[in-house]
C-alpha atoms as a PDB file:
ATOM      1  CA  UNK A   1       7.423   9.998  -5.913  1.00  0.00           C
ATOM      2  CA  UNK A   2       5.088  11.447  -3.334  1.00  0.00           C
ATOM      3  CA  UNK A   3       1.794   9.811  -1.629  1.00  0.00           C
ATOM      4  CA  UNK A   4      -0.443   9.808  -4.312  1.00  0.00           C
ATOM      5  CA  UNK A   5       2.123   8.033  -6.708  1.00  0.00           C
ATOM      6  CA  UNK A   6       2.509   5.750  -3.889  1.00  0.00           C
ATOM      7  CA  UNK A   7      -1.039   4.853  -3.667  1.00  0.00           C
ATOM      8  CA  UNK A   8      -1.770   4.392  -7.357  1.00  0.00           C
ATOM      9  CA  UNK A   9       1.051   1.734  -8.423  1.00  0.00           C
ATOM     10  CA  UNK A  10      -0.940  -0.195  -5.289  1.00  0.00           C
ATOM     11  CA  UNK A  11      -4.300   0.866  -6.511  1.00  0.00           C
ATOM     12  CA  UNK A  12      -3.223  -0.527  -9.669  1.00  0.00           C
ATOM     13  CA  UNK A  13      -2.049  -4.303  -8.060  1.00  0.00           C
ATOM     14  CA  UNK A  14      -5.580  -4.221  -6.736  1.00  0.00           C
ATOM     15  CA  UNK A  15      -7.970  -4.352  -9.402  1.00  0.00           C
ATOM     16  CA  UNK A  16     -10.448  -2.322  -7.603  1.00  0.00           C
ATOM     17  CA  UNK A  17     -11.654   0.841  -6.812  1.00  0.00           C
ATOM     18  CA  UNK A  18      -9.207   1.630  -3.928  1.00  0.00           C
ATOM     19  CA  UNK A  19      -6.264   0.098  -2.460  1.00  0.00           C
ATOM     20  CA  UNK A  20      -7.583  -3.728  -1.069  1.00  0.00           C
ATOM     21  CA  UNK A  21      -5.465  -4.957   2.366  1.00  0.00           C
ATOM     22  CA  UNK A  22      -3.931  -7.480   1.247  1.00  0.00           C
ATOM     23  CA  UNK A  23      -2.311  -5.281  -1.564  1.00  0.00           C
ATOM     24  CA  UNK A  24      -0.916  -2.529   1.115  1.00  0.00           C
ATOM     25  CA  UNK A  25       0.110  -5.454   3.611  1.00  0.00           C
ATOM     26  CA  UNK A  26       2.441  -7.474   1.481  1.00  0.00           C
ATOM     27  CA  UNK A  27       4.084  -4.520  -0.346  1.00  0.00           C
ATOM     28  CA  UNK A  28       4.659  -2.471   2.676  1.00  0.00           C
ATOM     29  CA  UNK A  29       6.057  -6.045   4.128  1.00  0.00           C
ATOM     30  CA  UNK A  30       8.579  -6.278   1.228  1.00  0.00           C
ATOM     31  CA  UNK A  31      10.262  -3.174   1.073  1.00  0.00           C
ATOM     32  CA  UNK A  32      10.283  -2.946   5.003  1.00  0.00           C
ATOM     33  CA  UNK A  33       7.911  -0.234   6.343  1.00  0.00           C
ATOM     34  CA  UNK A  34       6.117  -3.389   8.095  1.00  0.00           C
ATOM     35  CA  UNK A  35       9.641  -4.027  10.036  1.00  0.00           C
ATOM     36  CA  UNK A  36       8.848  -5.959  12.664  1.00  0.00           C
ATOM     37  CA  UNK A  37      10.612  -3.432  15.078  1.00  0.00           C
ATOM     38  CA  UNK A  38       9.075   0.371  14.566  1.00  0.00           C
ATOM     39  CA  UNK A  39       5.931  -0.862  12.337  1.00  0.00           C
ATOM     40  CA  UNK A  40       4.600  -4.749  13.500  1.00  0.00           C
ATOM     41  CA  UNK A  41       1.862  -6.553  11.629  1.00  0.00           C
ATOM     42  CA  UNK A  42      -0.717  -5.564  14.800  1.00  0.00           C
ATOM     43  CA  UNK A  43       0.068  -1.870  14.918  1.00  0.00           C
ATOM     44  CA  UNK A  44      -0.325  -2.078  11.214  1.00  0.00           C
ATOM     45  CA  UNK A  45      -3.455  -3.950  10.930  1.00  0.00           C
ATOM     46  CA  UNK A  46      -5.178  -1.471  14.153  1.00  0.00           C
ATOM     47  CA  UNK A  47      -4.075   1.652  11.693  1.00  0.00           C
ATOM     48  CA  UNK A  48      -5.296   0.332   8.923  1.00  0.00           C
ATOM     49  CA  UNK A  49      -8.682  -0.938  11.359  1.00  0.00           C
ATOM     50  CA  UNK A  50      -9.163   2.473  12.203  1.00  0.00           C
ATOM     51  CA  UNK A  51      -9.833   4.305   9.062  1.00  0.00           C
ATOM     52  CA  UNK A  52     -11.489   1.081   7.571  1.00  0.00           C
ATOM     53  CA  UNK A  53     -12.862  -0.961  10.131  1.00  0.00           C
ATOM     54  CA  UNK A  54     -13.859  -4.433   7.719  1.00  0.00           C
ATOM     55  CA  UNK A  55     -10.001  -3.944   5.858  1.00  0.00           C
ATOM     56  CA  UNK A  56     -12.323  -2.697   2.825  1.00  0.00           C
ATOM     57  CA  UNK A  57      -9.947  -1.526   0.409  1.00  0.00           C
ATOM     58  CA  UNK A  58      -8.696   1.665   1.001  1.00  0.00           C
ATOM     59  CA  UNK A  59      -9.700   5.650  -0.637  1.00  0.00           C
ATOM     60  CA  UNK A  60      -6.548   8.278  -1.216  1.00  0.00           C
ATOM     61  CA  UNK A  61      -7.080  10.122   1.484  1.00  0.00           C
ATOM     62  CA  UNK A  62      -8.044   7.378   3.913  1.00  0.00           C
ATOM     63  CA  UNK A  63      -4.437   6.234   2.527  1.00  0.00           C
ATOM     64  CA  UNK A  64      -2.779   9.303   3.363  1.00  0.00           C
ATOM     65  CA  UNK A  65      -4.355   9.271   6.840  1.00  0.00           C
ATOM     66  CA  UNK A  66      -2.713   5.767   7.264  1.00  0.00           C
ATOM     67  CA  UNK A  67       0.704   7.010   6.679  1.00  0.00           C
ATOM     68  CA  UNK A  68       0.188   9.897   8.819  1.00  0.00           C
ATOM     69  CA  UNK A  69      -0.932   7.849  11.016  1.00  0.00           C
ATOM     70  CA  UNK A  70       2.222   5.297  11.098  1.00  0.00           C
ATOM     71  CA  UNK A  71       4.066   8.455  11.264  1.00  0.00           C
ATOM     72  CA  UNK A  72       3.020  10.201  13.929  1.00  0.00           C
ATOM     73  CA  UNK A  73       2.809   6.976  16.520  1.00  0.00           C
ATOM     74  CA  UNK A  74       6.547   5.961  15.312  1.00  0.00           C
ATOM     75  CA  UNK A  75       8.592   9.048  14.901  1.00  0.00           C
ATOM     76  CA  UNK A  76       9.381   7.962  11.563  1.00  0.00           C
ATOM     77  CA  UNK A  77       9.184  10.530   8.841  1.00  0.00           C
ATOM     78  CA  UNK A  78       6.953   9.865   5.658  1.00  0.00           C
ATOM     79  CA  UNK A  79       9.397  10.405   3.244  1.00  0.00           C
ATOM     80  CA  UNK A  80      10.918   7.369   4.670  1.00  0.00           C
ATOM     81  CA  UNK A  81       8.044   5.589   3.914  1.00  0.00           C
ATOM     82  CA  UNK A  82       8.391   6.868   0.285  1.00  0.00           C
ATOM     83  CA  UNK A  83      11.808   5.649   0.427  1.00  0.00           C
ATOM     84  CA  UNK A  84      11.332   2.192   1.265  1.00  0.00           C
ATOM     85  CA  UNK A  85       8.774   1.820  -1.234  1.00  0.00           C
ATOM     86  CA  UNK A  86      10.270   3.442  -4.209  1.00  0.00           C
ATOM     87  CA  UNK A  87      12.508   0.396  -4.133  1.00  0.00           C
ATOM     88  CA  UNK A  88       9.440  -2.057  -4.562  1.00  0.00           C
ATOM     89  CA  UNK A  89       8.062   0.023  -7.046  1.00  0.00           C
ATOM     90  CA  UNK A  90       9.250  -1.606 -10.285  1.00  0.00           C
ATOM     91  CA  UNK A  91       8.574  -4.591  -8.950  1.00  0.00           C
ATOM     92  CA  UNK A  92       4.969  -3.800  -8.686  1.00  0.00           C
ATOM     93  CA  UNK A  93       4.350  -2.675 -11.675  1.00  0.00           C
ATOM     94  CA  UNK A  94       5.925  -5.734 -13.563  1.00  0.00           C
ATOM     95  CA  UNK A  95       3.130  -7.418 -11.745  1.00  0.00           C
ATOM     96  CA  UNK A  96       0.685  -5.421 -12.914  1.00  0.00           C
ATOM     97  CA  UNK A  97       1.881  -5.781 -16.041  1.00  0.00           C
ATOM     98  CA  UNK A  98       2.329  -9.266 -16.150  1.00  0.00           C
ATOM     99  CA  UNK A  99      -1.261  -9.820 -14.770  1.00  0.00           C
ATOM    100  CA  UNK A 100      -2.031  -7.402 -17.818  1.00  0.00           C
ATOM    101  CA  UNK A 101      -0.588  -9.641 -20.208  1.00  0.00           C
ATOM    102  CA  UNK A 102      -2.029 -13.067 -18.970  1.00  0.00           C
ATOM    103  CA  UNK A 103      -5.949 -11.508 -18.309  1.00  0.00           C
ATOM    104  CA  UNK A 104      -8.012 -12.668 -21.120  1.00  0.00           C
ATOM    105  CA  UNK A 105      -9.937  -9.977 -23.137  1.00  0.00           C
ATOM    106  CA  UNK A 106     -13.944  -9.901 -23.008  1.00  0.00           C
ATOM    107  CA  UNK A 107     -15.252  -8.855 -26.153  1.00  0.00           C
ATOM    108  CA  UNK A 108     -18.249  -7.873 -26.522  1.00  0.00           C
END
């Protein structure tokens, strides 16, 4: 898994063009890059404020930038980042799935 990979199972939970807040909030929350102790909800949300200053959902590189951000202010390497997400990863893409299964289809 590398960045990219990272920010398309999210892109996917988001159902829009780009990665929306809320999305990259609870998922880094769950598998622990929002830790309370290197990476708090505040330093989160100022990253994330930074690169998109109304939490508008979030481009790749934007995304990347976050990261590198996070990374650079904690010490923490990235591929710890990857890490702790790969083991949320299945569990985001049931959802996706599921929401997949349960959306109605518009015909035309």
């Amino acid at each position: 898994m590398n960045l990219e990979d990272m920010y398309q199972v999210m892109k996917g939970a988001s159902e829009v063009d780009g990665v929306r807040y809320d999305v990259v909030e609870t998922w880094f929350r769950k598998c622990d890059i929002i830790d309370g102790k290197f990476i708090s909800d505040e330093f989160f949300e100022r990253s994330y404020l930074r690169l998109c200053p109304n939490k508008e959902p979030i481009g790749l590189a934007p995304f990347i930038q976050l990261l590198g951000i996070m990374s650079r202010e904690t010490k923490l390497d990235i591929k710890l980042f990857l890490t702790k997400f790969e083991r949320v990863r299945v569990e985001i893409v049931q959802e996706i799935k599921e929401k997949c299964v349960n959306k109605p289809y518009a015909y035309s």
